[in-house]
PDB file of N, CA and C in Angstrom:
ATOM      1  N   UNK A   1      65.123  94.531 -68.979  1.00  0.00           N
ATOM      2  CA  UNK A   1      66.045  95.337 -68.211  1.00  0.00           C
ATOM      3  C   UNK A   1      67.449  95.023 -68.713  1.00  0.00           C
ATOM      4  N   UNK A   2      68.213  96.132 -69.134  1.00  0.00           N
ATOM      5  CA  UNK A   2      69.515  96.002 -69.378  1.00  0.00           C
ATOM      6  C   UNK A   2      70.524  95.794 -68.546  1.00  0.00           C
ATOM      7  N   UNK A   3      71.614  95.532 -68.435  1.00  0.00           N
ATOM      8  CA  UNK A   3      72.355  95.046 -67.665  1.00  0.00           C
ATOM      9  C   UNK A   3      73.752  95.822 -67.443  1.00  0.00           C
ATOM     10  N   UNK A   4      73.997  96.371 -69.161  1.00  0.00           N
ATOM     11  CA  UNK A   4      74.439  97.908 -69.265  1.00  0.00           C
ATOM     12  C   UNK A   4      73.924  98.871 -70.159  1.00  0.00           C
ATOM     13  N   UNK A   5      74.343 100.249 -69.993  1.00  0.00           N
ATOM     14  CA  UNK A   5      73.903 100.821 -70.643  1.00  0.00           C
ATOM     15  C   UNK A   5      73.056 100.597 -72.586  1.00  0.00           C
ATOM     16  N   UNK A   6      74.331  99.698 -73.144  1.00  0.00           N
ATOM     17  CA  UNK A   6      73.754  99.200 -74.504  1.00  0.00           C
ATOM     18  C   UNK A   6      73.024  98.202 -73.368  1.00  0.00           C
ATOM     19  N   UNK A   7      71.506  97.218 -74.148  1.00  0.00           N
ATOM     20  CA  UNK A   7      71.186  96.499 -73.509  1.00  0.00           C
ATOM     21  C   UNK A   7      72.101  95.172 -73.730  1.00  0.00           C
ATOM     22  N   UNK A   8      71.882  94.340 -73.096  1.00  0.00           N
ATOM     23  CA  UNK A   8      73.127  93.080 -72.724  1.00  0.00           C
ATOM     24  C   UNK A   8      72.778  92.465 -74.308  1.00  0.00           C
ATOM     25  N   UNK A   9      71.918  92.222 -74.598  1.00  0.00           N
ATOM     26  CA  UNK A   9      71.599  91.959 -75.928  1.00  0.00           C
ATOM     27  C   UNK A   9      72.214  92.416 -77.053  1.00  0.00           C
ATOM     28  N   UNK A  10      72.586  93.592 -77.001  1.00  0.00           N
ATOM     29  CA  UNK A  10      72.770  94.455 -78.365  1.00  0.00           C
ATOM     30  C   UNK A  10      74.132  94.007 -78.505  1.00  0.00           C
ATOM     31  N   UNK A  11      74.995  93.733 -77.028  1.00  0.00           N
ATOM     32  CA  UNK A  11      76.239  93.434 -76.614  1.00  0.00           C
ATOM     33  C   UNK A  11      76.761  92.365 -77.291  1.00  0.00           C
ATOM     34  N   UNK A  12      75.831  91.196 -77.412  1.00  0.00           N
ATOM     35  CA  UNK A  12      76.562  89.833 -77.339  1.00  0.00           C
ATOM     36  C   UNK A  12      77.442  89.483 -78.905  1.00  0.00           C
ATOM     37  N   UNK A  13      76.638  90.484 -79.822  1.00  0.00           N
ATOM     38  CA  UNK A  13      77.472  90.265 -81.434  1.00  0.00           C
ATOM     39  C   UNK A  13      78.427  91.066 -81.078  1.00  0.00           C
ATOM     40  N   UNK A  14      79.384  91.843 -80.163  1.00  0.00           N
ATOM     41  CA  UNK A  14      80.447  92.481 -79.658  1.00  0.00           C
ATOM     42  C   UNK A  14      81.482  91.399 -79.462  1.00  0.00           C
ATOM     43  N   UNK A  15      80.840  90.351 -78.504  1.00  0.00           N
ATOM     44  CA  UNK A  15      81.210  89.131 -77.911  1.00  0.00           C
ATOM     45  C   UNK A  15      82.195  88.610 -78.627  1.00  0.00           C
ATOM     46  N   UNK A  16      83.476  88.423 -79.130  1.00  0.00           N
ATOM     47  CA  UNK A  16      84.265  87.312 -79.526  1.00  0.00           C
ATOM     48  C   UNK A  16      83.796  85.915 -78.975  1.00  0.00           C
ATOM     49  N   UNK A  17      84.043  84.863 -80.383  1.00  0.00           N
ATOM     50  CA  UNK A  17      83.823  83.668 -79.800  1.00  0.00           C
ATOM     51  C   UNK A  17      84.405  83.105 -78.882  1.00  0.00           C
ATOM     52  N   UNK A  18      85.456  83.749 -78.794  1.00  0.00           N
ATOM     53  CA  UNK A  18      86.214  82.738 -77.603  1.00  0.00           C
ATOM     54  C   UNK A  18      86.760  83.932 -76.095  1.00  0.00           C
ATOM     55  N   UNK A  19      85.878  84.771 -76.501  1.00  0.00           N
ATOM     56  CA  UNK A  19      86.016  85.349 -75.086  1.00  0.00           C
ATOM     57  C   UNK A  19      85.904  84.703 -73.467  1.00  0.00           C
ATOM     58  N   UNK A  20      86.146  85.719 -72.453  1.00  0.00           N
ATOM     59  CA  UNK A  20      86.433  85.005 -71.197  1.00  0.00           C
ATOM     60  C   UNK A  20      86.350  85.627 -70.314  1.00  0.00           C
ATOM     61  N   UNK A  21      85.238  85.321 -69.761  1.00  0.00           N
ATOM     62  CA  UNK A  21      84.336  85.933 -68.795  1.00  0.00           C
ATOM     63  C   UNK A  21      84.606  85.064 -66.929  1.00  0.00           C
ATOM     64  N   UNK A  22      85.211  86.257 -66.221  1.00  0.00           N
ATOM     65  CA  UNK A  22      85.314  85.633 -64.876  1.00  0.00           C
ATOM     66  C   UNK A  22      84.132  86.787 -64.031  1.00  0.00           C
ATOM     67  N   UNK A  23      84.313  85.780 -62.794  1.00  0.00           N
ATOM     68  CA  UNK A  23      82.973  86.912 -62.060  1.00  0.00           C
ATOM     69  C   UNK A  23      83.175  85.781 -60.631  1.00  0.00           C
ATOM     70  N   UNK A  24      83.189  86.369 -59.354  1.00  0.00           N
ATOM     71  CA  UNK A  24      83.034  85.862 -58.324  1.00  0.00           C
ATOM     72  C   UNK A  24      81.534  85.383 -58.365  1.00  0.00           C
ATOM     73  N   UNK A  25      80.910  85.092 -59.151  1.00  0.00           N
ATOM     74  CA  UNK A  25      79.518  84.406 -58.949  1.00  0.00           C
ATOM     75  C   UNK A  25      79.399  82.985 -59.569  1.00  0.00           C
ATOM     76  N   UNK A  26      80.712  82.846 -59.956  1.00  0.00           N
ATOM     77  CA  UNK A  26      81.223  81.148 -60.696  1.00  0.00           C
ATOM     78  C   UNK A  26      82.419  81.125 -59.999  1.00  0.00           C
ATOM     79  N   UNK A  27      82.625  79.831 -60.305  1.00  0.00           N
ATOM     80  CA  UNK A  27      84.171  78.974 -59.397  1.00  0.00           C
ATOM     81  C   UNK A  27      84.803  79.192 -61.045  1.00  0.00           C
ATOM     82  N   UNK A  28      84.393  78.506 -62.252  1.00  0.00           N
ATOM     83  CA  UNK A  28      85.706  78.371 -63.105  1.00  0.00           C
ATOM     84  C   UNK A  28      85.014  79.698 -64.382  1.00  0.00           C
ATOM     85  N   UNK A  29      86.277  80.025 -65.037  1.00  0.00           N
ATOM     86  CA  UNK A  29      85.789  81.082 -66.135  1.00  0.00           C
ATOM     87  C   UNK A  29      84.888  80.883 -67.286  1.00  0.00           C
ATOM     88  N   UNK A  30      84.008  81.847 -67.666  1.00  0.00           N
ATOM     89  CA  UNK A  30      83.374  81.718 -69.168  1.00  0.00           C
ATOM     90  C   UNK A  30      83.948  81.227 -70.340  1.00  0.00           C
ATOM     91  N   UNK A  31      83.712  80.573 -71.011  1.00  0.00           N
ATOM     92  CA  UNK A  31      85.125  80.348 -72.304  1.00  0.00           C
ATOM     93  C   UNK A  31      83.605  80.569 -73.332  1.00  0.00           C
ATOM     94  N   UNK A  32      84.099  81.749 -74.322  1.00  0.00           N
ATOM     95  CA  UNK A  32      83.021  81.598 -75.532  1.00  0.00           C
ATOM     96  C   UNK A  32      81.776  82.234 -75.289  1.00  0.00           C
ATOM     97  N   UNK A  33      81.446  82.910 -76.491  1.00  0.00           N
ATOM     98  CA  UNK A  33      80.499  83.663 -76.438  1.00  0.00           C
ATOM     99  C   UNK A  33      78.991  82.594 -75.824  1.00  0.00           C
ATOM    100  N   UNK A  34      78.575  81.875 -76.208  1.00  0.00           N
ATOM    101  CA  UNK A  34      77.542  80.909 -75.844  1.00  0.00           C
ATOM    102  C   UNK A  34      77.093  81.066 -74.235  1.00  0.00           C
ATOM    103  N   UNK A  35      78.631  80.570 -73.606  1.00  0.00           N
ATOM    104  CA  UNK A  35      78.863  80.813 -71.901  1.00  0.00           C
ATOM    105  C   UNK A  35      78.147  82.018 -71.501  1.00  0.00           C
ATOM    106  N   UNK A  36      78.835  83.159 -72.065  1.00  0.00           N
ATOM    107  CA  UNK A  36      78.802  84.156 -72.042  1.00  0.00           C
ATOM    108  C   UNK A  36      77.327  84.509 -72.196  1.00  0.00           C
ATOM    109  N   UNK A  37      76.865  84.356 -73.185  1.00  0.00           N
ATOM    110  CA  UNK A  37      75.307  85.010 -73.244  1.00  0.00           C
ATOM    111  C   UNK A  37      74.348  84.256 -72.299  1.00  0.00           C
ATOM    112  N   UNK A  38      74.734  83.133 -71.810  1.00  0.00           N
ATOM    113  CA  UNK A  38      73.875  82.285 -71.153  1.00  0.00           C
ATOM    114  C   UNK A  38      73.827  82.648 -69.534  1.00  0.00           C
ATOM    115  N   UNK A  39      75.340  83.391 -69.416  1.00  0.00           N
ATOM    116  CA  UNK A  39      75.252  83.597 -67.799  1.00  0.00           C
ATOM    117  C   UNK A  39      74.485  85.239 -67.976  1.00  0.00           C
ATOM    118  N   UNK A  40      74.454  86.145 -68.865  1.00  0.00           N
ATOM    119  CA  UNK A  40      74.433  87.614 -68.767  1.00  0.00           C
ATOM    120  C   UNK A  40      72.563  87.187 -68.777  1.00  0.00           C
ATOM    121  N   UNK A  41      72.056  86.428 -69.703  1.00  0.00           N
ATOM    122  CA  UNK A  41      70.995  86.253 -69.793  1.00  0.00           C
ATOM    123  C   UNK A  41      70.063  85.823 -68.367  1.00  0.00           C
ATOM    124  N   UNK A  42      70.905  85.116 -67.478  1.00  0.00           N
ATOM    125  CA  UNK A  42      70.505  84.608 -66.461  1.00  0.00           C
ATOM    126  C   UNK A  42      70.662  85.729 -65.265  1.00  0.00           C
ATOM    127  N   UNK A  43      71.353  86.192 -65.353  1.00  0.00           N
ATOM    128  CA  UNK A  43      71.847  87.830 -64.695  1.00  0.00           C
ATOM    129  C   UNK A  43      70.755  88.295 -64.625  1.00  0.00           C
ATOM    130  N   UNK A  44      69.821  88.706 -66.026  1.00  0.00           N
ATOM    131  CA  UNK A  44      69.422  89.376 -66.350  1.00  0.00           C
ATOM    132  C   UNK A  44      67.880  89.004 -65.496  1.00  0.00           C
ATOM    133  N   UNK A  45      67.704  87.734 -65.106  1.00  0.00           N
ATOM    134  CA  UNK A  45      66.630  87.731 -64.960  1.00  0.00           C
ATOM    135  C   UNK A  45      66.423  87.697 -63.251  1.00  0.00           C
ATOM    136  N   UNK A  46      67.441  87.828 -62.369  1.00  0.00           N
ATOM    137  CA  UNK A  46      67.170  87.887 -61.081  1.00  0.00           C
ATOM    138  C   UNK A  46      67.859  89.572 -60.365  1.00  0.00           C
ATOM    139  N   UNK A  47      68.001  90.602 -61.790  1.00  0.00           N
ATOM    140  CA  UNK A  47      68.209  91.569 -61.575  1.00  0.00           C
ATOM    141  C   UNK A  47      66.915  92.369 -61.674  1.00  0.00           C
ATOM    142  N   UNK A  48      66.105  93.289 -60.808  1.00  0.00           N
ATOM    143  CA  UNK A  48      64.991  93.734 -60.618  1.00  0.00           C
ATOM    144  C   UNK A  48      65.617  94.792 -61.268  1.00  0.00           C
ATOM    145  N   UNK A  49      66.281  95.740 -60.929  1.00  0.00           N
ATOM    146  CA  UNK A  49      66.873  97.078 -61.762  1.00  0.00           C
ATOM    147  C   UNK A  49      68.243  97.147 -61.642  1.00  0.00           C
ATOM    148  N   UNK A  50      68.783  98.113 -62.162  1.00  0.00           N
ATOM    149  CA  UNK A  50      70.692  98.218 -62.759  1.00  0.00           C
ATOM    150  C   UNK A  50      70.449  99.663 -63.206  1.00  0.00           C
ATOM    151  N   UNK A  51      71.058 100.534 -62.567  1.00  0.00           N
ATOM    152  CA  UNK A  51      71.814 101.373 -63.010  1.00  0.00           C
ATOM    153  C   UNK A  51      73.495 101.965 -62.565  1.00  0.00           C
ATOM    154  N   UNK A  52      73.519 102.302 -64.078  1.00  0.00           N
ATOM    155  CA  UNK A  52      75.586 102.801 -64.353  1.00  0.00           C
ATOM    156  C   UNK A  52      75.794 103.184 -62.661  1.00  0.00           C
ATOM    157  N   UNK A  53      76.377 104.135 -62.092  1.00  0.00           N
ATOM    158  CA  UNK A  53      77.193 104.818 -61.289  1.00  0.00           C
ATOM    159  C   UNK A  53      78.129 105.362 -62.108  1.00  0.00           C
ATOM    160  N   UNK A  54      78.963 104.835 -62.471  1.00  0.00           N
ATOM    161  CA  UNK A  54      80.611 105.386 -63.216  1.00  0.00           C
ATOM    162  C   UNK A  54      80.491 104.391 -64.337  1.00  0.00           C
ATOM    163  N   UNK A  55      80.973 105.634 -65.064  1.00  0.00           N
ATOM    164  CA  UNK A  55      81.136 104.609 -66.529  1.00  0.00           C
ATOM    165  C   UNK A  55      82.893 105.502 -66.499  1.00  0.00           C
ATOM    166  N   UNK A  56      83.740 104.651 -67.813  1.00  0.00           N
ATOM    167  CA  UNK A  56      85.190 105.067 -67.634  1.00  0.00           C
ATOM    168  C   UNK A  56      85.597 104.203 -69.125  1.00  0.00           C
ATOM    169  N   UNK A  57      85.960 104.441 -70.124  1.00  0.00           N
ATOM    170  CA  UNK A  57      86.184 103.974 -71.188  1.00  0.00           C
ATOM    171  C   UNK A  57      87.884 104.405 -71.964  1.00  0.00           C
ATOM    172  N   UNK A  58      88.198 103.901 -72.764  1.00  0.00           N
ATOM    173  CA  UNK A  58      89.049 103.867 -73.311  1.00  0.00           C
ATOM    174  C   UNK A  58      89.284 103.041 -75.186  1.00  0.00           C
ATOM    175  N   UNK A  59      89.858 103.098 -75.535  1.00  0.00           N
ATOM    176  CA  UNK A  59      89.757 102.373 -77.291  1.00  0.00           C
ATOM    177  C   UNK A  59      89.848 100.790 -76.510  1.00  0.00           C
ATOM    178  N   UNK A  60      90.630 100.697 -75.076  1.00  0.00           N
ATOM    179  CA  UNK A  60      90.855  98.963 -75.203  1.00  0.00           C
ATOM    180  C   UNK A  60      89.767  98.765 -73.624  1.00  0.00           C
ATOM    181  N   UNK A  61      89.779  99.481 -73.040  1.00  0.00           N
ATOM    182  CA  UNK A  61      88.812  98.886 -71.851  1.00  0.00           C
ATOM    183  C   UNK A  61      87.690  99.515 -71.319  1.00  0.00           C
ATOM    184  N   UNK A  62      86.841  99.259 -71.247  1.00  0.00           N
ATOM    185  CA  UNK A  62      85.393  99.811 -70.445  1.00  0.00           C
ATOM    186  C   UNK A  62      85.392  99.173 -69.180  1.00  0.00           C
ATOM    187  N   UNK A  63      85.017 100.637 -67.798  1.00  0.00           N
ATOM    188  CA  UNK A  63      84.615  99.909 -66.911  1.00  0.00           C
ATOM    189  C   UNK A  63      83.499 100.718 -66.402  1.00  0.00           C
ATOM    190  N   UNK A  64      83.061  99.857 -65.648  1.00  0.00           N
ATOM    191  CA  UNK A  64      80.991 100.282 -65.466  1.00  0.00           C
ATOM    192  C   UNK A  64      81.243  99.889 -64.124  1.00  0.00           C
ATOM    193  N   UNK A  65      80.194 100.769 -63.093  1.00  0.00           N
ATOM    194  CA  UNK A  65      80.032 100.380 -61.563  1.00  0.00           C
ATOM    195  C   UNK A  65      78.726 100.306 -61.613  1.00  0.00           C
ATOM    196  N   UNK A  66      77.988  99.399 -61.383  1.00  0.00           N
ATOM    197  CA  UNK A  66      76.527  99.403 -61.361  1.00  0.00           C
ATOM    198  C   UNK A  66      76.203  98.588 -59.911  1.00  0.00           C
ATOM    199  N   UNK A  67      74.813 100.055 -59.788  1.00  0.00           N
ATOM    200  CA  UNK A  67      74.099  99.389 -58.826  1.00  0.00           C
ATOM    201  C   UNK A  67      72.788  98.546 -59.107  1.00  0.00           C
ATOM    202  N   UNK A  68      72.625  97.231 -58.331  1.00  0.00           N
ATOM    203  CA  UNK A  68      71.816  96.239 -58.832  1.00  0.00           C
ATOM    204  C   UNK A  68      70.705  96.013 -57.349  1.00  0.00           C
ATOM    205  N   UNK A  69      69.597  95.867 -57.607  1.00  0.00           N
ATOM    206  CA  UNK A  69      68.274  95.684 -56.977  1.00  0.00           C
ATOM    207  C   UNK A  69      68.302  93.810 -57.569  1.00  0.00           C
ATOM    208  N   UNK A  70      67.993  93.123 -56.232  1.00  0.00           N
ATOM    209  CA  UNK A  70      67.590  91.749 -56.688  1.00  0.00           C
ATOM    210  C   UNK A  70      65.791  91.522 -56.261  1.00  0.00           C
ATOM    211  N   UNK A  71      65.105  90.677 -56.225  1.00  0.00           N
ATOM    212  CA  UNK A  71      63.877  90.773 -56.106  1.00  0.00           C
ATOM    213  C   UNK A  71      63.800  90.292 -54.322  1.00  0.00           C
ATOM    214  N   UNK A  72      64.917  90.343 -54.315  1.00  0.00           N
ATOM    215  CA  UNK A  72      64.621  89.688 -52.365  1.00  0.00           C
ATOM    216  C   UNK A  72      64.905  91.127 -51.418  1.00  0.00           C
ATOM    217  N   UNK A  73      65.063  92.069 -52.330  1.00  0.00           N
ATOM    218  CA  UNK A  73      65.382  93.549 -51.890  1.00  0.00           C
ATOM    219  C   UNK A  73      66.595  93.730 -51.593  1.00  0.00           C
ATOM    220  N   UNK A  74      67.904  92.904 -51.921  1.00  0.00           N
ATOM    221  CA  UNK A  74      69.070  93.124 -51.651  1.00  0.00           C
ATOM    222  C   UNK A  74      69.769  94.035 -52.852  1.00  0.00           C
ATOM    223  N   UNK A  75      70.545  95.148 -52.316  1.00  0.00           N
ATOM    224  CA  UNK A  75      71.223  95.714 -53.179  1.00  0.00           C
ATOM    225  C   UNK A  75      72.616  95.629 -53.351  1.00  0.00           C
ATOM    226  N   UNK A  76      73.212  95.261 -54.640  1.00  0.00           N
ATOM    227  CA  UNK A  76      74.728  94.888 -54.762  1.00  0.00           C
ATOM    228  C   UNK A  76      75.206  96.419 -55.588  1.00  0.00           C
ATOM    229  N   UNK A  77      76.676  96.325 -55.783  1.00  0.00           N
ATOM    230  CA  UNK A  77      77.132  96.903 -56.593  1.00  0.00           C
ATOM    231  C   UNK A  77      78.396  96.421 -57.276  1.00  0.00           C
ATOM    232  N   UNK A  78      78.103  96.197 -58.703  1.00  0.00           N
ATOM    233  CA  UNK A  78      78.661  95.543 -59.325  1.00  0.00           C
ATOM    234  C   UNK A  78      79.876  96.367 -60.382  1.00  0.00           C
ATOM    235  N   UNK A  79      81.324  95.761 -59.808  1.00  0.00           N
ATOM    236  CA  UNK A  79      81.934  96.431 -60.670  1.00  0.00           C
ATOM    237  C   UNK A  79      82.459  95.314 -61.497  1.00  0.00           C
ATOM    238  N   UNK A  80      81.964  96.093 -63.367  1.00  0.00           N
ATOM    239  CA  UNK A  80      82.685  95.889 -64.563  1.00  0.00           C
ATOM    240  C   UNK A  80      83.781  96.050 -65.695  1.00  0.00           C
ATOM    241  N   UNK A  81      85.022  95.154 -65.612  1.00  0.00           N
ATOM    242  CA  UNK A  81      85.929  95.849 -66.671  1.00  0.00           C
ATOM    243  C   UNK A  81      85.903  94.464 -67.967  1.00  0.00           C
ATOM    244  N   UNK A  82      85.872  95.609 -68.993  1.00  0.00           N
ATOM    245  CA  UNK A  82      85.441  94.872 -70.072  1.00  0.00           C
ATOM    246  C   UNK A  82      86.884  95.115 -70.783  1.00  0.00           C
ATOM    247  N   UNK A  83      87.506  94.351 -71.596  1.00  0.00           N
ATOM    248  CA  UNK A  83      88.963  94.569 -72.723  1.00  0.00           C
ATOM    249  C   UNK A  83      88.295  94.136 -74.172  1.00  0.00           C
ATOM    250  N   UNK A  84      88.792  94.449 -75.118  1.00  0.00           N
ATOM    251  CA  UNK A  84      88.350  94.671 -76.453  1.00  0.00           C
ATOM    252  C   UNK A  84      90.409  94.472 -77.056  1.00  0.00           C
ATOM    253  N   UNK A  85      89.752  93.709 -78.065  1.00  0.00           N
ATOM    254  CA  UNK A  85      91.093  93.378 -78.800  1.00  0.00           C
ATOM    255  C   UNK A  85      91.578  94.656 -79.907  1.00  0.00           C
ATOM    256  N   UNK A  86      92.086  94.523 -80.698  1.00  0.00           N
ATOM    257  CA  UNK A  86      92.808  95.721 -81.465  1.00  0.00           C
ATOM    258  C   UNK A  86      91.830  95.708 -82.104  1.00  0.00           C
ATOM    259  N   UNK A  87      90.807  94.746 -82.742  1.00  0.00           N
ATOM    260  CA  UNK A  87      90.047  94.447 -83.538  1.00  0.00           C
ATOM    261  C   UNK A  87      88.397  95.322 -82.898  1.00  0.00           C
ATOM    262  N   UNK A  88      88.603  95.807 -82.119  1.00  0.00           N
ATOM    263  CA  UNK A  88      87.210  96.112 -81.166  1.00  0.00           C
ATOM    264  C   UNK A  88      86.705  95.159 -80.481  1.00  0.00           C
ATOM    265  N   UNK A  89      86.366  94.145 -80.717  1.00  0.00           N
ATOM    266  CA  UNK A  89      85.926  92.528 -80.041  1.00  0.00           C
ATOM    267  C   UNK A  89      86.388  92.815 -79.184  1.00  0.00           C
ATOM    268  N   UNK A  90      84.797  92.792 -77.618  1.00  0.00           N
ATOM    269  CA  UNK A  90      85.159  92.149 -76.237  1.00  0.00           C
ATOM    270  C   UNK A  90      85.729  90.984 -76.145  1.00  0.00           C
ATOM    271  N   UNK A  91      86.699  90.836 -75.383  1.00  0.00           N
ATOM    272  CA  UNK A  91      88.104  89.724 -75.260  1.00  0.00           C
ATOM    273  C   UNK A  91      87.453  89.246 -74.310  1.00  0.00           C
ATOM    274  N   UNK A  92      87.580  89.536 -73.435  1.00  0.00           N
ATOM    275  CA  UNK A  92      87.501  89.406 -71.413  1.00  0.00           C
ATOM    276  C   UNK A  92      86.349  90.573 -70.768  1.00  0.00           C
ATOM    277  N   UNK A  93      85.870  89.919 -69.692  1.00  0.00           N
ATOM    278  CA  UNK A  93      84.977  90.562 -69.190  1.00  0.00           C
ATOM    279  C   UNK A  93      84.967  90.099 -67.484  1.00  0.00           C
ATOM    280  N   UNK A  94      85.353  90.598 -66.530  1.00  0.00           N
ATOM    281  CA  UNK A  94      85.745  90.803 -65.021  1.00  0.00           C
ATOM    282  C   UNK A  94      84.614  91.132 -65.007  1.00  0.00           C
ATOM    283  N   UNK A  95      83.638  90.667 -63.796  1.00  0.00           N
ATOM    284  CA  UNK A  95      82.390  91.210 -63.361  1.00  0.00           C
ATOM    285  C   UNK A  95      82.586  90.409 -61.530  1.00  0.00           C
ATOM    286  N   UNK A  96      82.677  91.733 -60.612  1.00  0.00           N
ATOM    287  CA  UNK A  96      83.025  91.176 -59.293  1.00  0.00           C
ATOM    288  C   UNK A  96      81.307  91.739 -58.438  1.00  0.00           C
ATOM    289  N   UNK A  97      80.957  91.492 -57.894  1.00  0.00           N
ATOM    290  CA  UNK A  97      79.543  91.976 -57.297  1.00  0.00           C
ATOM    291  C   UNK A  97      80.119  91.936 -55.763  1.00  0.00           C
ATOM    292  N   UNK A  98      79.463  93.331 -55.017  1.00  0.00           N
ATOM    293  CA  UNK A  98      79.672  92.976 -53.714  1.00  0.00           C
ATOM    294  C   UNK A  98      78.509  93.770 -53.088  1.00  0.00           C
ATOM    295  N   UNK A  99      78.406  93.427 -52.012  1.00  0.00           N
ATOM    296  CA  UNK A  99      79.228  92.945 -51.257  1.00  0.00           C
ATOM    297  C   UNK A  99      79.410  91.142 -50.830  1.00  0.00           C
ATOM    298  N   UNK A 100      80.848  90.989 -50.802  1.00  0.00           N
ATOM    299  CA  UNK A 100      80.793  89.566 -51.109  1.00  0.00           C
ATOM    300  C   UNK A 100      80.216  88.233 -49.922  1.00  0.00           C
ATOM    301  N   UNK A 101      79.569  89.081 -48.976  1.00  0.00           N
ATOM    302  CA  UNK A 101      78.771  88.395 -47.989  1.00  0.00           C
ATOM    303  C   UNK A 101      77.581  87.574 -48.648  1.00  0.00           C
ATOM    304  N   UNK A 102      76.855  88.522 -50.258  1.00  0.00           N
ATOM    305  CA  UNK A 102      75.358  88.257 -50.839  1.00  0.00           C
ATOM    306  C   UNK A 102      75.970  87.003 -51.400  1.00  0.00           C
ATOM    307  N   UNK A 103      77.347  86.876 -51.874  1.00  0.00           N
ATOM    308  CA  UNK A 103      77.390  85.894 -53.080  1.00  0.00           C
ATOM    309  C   UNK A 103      76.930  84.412 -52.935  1.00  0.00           C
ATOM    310  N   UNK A 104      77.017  83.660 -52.251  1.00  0.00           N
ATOM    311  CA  UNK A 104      76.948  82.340 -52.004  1.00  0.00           C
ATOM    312  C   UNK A 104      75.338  82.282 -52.960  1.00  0.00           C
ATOM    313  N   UNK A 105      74.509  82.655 -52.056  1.00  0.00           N
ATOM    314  CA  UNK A 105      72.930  82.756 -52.388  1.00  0.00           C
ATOM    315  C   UNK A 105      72.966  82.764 -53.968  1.00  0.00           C
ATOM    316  N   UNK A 106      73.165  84.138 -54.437  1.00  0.00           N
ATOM    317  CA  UNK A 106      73.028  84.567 -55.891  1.00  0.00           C
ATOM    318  C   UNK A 106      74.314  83.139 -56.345  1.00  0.00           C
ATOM    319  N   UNK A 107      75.050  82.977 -55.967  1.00  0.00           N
ATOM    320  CA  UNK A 107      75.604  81.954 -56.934  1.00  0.00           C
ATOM    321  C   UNK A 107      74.831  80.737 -57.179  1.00  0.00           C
ATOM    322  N   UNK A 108      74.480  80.597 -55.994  1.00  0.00           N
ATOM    323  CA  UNK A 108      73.450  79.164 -55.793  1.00  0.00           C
ATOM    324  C   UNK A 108      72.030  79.948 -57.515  1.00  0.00           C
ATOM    325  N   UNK A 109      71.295  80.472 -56.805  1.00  0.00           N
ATOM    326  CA  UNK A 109      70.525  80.620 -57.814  1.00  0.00           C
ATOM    327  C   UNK A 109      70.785  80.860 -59.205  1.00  0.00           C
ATOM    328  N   UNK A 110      71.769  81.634 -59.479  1.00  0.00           N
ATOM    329  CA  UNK A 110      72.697  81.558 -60.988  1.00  0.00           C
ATOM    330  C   UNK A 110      73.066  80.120 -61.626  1.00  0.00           C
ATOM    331  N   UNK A 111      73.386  79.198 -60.824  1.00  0.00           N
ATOM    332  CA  UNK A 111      73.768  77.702 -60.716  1.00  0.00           C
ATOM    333  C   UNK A 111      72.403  77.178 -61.590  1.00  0.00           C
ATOM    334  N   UNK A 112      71.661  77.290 -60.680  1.00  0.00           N
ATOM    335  CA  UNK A 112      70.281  76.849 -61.045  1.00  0.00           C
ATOM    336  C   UNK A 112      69.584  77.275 -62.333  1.00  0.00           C
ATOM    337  N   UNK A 113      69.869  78.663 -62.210  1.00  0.00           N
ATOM    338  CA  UNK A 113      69.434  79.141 -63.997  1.00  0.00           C
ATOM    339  C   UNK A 113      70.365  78.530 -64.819  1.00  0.00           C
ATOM    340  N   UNK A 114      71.453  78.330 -64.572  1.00  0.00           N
ATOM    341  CA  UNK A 114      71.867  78.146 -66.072  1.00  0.00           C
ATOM    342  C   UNK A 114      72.002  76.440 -66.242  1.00  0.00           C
ATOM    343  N   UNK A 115      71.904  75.392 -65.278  1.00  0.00           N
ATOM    344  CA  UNK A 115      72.143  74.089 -65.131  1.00  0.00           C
ATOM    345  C   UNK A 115      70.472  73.818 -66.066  1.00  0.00           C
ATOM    346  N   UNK A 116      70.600  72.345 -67.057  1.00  0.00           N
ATOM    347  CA  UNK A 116      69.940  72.160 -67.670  1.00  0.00           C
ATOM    348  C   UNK A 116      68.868  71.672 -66.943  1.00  0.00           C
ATOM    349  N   UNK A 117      67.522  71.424 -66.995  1.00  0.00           N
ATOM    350  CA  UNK A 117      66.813  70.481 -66.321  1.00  0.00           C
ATOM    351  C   UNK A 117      66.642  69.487 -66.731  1.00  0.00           C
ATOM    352  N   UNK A 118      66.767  67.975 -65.504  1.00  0.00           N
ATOM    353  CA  UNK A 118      66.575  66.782 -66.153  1.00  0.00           C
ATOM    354  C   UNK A 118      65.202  66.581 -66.912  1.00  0.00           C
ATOM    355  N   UNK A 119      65.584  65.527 -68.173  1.00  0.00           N
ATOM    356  CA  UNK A 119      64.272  65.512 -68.722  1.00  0.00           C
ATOM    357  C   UNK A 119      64.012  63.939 -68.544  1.00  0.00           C
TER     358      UNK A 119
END
């Protein structure tokens, strides 16, 4: 399941290395593509379905409203603005989900996907 229209995958060689990814579903920002693919990847897997609503583009910013299905039957809607440098390279990436009553939960479990397990 994609996450946007390109799938989140096709996205991440878009990614600048040192891009910077904020999102009310973390306390501090993404720094770097790595961050970056590791939280979209984890996204990806407690999102049951995603589709656009509004898409809205420009040469320097994309923004996407997507509605998201989680597997506990809660539905969010997630708005995305993406910036791209002169170069095309996604710079920054804003991803706010609401309604912001769900977040605590989904942060907790996002936490958990991406924290290593002790070995």
């Amino acid at each position: 399941m994609a996450i946007f229209t390109k799938d989140g995958l096709t996205l991440l060689p878009e990614i600048m290395d040192r891009a910077i990814l904020t999102s009310n579903l973390i306390d501090e920002p993404l720094k770097g593509r790595a961050q970056i693919t590791d939280f979209l990847r984890a996204l990806e897997t407690i999102y049951v379905s995603a589709t656009d609503i509004y898409r809205a583009e420009t040469h320097i910013t994309e923004i996407i409203v997507t509605r998201v299905l989680l597997a506990t039957g809660t539905r969010l809607t997630v708005i995305i603005i993406g910036t791209r440098d002169c170069d095309g390279w996604i710079s920054g990436i804003a991803m706010d989900h609401q309604p912001h009553s769900n977040i605590a939960g989904i942060s907790r479990l996002l936490s958990a996907l991406m924290s290593p397990t002790p070995t």
